[in-house]
Protein backbone atom coordinates (compact mmCIF):
# COMPACT_ATOMS: atom_id res chain seq x y z
CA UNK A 1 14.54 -69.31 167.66
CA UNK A 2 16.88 -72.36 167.88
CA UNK A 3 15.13 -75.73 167.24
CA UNK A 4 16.88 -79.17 168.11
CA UNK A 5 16.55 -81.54 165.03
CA UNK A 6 13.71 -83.61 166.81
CA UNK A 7 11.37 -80.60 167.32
CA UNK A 8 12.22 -79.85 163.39
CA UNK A 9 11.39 -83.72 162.66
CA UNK A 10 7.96 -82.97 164.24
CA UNK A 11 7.06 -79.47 163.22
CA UNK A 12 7.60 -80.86 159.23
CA UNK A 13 8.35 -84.36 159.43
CA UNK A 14 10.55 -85.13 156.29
CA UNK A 15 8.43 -87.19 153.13
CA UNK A 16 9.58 -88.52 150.14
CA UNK A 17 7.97 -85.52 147.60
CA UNK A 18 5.35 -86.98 145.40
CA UNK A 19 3.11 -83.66 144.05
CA UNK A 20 3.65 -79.70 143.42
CA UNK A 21 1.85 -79.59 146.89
CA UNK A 22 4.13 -81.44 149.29
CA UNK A 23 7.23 -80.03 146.89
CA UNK A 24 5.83 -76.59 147.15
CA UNK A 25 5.45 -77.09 151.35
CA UNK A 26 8.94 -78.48 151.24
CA UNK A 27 10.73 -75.94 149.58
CA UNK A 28 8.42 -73.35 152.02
CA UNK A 29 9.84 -74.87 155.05
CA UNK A 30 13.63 -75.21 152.85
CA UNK A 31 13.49 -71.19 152.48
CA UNK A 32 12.30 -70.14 156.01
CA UNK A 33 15.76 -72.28 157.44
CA UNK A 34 17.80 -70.43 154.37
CA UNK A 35 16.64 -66.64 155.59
CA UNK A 36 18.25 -67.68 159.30
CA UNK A 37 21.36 -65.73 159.18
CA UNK A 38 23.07 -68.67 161.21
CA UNK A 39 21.80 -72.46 160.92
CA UNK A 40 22.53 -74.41 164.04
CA UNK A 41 24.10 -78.06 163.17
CA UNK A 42 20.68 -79.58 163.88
CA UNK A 43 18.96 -77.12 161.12
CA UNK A 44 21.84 -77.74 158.84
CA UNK A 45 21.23 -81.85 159.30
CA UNK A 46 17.74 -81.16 158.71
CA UNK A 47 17.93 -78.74 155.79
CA UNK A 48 20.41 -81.35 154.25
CA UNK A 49 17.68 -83.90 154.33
CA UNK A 50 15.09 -81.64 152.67
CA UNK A 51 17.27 -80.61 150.29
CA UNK A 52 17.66 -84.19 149.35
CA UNK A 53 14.37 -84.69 148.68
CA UNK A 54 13.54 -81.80 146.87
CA UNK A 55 16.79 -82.85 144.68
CA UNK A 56 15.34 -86.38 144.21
CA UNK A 57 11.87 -85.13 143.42
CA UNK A 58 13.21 -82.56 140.92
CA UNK A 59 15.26 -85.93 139.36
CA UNK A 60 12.24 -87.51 138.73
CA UNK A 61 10.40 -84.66 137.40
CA UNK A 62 12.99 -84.30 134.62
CA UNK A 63 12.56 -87.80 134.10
CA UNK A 64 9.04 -87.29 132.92
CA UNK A 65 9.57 -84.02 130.73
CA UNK A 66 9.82 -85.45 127.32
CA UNK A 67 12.03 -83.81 125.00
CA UNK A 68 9.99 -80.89 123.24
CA UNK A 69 10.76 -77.38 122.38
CA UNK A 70 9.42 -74.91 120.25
CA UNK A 71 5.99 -74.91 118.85
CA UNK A 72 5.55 -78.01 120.60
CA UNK A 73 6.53 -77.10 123.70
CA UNK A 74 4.11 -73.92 123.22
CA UNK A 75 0.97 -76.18 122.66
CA UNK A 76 1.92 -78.50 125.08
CA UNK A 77 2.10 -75.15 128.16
CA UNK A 78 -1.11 -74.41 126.51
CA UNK A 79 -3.11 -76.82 126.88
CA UNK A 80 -2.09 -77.71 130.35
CA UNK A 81 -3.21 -74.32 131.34
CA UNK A 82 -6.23 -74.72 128.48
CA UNK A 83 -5.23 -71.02 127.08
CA UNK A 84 -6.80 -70.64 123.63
CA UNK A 85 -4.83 -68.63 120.86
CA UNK A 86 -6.70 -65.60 121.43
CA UNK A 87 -5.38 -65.87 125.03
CA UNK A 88 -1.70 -65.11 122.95
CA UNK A 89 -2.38 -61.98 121.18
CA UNK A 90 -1.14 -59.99 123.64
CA UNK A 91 2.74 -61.73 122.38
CA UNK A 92 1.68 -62.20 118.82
CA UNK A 93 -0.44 -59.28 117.97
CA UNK A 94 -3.13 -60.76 116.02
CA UNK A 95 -4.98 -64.38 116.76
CA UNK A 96 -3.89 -65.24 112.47
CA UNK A 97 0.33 -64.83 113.72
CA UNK A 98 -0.80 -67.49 116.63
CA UNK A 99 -2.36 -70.11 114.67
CA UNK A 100 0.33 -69.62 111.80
CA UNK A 101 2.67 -70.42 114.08
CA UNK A 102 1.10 -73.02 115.71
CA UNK A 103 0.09 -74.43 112.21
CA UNK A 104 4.20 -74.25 111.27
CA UNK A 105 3.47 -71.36 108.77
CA UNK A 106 5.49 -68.78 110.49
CA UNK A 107 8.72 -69.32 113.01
CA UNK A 108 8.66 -67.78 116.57
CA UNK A 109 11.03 -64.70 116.96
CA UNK A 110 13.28 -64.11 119.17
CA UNK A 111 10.67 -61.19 120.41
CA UNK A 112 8.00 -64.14 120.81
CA UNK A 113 10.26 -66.82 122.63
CA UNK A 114 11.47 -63.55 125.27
CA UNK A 115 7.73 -62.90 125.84
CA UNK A 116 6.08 -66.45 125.62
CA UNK A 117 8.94 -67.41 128.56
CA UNK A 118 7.69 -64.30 130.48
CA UNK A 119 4.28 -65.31 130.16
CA UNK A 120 4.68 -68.95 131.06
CA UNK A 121 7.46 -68.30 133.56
CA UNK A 122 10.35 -70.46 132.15
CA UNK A 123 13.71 -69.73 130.80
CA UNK A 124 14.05 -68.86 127.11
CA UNK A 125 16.06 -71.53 126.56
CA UNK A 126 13.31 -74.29 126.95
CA UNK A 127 11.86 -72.86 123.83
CA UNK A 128 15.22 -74.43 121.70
CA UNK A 129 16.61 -78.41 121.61
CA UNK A 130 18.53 -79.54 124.18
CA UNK A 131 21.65 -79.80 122.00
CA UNK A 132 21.07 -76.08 120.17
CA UNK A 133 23.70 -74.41 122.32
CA UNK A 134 26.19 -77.25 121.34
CA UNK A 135 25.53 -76.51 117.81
CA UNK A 136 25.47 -73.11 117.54
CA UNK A 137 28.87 -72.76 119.63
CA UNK A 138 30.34 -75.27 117.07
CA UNK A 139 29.30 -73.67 113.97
């Protein structure tokens, strides 16, 4: 079904994105244009102007994400979803390998950074400093 870019305006009238809510209704409404095999110019204007504010919202996100990786970055996705080391065996084994590690007895393996982005559903590579891929290519 066609829809001129008025009856879009109406059916999800375009917000600046200021929670996960309206970002996660956004990007809803974003991926119901992007399964139409053919956008008409109106849906293309329209999906442009989500797509801007799903960019700027994802700006200011990154804005607030301090610069943490590794352990911290572990305690930090715990406590916002208040797991408790025991709630980390399943990736560490035993609840002593979690609290040495979270204590900065023992180093996270590669094994344990695989798993723990699995678990929290983010890329690997949030587990290591933003300039670690710099480095390790130059060495």
């Amino acid at each position: 079904m066609t829809h001129t870019y008025l009856e879009l305006i109406q059916s999800f009238p375009p917000r600046p994105i200021h929670s996960a809510t309206d970002f996660e209704a956004t990007q809803a409404v974003v991926n119901n244009l992007l399964d139409k095999e053919l956008l008409t110019a109106d849906e293309a204007d329209y999906l442009e102007v989500l797509g801007t504010l799903i960019y700027d919202y994802e700006q200011q996100q990154e804005d607030l994400i301090p610069d943490i990786y590794g352990v911290e970055l572990l305690r930090v996705l715990m406590e916002e979803r208040e797991l408790k080391q025991k709630d980390l065996v399943s990736i560490f084994k035993t609840e002593s390998i979690v609290s040495a590690v979270l204590n900065g007895k023992r180093q996270l393996t590669t094994r344990h950074i695989q798993e723990l982005a699995a678990f929290f559903h983010v890329s690997p590579a949030t587990f290591f400093p933003a300039n670690f891929s710099e480095n390790f290519l130059a060495a």
